[in-house]
Each structure stands twice: as C-alpha cells, then as structure tokens.
N, C-alpha and C. Protein backbone atom coordinates (compact mmCIF):
# COMPACT_ATOMS: atom_id res chain seq x y z
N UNK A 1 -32.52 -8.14 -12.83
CA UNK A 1 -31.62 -9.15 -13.32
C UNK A 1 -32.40 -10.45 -13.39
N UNK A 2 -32.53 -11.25 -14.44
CA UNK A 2 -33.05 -12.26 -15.04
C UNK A 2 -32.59 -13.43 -14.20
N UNK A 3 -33.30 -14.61 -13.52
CA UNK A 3 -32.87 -15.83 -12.96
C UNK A 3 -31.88 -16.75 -14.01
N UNK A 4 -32.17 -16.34 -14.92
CA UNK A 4 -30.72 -17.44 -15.67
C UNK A 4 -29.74 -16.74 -15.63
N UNK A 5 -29.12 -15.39 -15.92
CA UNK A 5 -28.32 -14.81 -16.05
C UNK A 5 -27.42 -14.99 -14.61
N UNK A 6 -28.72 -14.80 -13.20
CA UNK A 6 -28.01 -15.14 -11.71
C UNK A 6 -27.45 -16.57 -11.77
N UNK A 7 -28.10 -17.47 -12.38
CA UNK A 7 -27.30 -18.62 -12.59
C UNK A 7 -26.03 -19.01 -13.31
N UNK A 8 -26.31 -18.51 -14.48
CA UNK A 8 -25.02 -18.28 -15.32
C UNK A 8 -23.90 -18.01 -14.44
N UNK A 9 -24.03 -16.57 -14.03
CA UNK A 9 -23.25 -16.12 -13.30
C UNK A 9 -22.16 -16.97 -11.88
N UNK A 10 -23.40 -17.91 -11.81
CA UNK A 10 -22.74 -18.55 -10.58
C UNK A 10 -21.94 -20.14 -11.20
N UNK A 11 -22.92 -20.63 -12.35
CA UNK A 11 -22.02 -21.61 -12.75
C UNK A 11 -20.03 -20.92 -13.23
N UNK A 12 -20.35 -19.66 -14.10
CA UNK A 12 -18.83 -19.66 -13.76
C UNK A 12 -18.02 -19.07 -12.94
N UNK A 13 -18.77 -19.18 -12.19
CA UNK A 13 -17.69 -18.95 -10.87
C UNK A 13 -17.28 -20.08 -10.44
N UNK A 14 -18.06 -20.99 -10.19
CA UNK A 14 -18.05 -22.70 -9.87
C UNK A 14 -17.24 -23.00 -10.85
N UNK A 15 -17.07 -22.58 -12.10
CA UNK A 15 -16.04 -23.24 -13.25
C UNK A 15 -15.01 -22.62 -12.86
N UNK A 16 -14.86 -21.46 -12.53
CA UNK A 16 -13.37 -20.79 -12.45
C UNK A 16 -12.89 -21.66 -11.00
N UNK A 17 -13.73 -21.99 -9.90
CA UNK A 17 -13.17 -21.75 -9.00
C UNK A 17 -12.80 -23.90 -9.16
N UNK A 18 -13.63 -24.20 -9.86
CA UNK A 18 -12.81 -25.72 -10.60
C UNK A 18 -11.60 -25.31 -10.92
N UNK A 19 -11.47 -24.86 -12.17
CA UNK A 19 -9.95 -24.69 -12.77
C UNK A 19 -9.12 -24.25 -12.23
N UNK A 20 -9.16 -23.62 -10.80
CA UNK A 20 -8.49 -23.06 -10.16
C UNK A 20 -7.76 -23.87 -9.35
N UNK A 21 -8.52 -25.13 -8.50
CA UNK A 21 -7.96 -26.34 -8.07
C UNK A 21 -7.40 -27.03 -8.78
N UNK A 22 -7.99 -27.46 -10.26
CA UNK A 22 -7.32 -28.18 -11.21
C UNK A 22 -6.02 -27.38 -11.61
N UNK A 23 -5.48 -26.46 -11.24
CA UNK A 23 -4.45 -25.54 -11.39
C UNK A 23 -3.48 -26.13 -10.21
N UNK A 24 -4.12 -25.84 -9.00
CA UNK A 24 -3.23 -26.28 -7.61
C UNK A 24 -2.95 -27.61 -7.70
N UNK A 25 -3.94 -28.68 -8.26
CA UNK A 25 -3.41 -30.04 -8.38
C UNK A 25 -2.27 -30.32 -8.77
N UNK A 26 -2.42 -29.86 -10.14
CA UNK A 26 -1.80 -30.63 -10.97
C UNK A 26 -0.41 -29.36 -11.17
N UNK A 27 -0.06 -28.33 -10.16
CA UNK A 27 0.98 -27.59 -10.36
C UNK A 27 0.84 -26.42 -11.27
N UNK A 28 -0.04 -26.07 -12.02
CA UNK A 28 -0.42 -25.49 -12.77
C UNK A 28 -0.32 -24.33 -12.72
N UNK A 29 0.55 -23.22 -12.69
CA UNK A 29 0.02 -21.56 -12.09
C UNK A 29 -0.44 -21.06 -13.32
N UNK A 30 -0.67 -21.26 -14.92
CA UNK A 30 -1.22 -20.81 -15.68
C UNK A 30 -2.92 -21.12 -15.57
N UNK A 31 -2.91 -22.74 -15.05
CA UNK A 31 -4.16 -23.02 -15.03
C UNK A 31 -4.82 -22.49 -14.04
N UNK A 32 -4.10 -22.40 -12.64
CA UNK A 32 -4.50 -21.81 -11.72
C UNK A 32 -5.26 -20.16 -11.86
N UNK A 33 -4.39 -19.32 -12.42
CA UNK A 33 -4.61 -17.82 -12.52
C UNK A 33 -5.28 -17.87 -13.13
N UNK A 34 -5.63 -18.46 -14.23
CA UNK A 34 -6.99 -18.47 -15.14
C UNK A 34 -8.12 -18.35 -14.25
N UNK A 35 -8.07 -19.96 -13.76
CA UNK A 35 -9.16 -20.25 -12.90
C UNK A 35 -10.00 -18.69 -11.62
N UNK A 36 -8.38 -18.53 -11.10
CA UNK A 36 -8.97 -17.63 -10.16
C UNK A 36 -9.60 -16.38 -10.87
N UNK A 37 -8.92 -15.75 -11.86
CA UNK A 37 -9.72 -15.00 -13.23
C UNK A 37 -10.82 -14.90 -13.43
N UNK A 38 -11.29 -15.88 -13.71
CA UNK A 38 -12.87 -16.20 -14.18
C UNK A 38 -13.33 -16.21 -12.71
N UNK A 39 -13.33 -16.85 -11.71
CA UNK A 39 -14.01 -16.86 -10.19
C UNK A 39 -14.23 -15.33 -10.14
N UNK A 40 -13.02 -14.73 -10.30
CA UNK A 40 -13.30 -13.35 -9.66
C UNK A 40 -14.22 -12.49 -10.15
N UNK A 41 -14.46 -12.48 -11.94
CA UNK A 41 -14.78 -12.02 -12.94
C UNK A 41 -16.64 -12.31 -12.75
N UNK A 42 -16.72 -13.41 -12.65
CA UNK A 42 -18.18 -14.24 -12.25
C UNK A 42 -18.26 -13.72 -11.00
N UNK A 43 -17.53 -13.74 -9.86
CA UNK A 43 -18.32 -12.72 -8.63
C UNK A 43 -18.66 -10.99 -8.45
N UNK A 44 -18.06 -10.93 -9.96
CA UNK A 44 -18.01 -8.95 -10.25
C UNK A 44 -19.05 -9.06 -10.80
N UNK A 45 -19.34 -9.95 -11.50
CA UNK A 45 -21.01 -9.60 -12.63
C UNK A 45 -22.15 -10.17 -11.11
N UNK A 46 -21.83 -11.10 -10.12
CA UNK A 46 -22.91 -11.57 -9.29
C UNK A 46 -22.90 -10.00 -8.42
N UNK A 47 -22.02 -9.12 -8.35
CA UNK A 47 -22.38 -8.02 -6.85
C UNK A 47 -22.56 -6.99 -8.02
N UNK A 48 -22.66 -7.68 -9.27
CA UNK A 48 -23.61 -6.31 -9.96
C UNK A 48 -24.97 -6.47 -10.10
N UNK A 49 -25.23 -7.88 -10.13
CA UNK A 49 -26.54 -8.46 -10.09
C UNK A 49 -27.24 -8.05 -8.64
N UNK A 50 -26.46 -8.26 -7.71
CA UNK A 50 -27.11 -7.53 -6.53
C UNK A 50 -27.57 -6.21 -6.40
N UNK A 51 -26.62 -5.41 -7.09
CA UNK A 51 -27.01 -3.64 -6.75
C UNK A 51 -27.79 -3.54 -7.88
N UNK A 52 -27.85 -4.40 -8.70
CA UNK A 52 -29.26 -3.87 -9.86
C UNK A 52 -30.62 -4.31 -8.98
N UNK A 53 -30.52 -5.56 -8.18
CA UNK A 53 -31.83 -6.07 -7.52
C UNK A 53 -32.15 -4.98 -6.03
N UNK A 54 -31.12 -4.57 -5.89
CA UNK A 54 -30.91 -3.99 -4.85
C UNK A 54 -32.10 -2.20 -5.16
N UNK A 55 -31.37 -2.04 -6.15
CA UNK A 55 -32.16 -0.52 -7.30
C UNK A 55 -33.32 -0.45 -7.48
N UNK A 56 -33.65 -1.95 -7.78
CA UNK A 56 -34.67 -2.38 -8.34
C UNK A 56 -35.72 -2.31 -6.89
N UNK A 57 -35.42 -2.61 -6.30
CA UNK A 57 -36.22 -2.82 -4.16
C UNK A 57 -36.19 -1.77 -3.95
N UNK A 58 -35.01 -1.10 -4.25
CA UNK A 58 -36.10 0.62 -3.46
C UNK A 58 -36.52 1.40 -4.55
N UNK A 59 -36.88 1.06 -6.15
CA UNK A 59 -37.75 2.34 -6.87
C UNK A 59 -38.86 1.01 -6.39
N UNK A 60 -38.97 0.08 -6.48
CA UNK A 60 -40.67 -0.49 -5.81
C UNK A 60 -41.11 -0.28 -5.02
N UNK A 61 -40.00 -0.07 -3.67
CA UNK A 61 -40.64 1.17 -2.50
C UNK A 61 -41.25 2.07 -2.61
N UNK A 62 -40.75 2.90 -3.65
CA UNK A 62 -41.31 4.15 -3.51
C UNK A 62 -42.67 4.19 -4.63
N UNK A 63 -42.50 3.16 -5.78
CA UNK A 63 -44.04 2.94 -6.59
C UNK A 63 -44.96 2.70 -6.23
N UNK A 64 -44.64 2.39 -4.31
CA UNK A 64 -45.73 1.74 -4.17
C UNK A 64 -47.15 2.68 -3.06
C-alpha cells in the first residue's frame, strides 16, 4: 500500500469524523450520519491497508 493512499485514507476519516461534530453541533443527524459514514468507511480501507502491509511482512520473511 502506497504512502499517499495511507494518507488519503486518513485525511477522510479526519473529514468524516469533522462532519460528524459539525453534525452534533449544529443538531444535524443527517449531517451527523454522513459524517460517521465516511469515518467508518476511511477506517475499513485503513485495516485493509494494514493486512495488505501486514501480507506484504511475511512473503518478505520468507524471500528472504
């Protein structure tokens, strides 16, 4: 998994998990559920980014 893509990944989570407050502020449960949406969505692609790096650490184990 590519270092921008791990970033990507984490800016929208940081965006969801914005809109998600900007949801609770301002009363929002459309804005809110969005928000939490995308947070959750951005932490499913980050613990896929892990088990690919994760895949990736033990076939280099054994290449080596």
């Amino acid at each position: 998994m590519g270092f921008t893509d791990k970033v990507e990944h984490k800016a929208e989570e940081l965006k969801g998990a914005a809109k998600e407050k900007y949801g609770d502020a301002t009363d929002n449960e459309r804005t809110q559920a969005e928000g939490a949406a995308e947070r959750s969505a951005a932490q499913a692609k980050q613990a896929g980014d892990h088990v690919k790096d994760a895949g990736r650490n033990i076939k280099d184990a054994f290449d080596r």
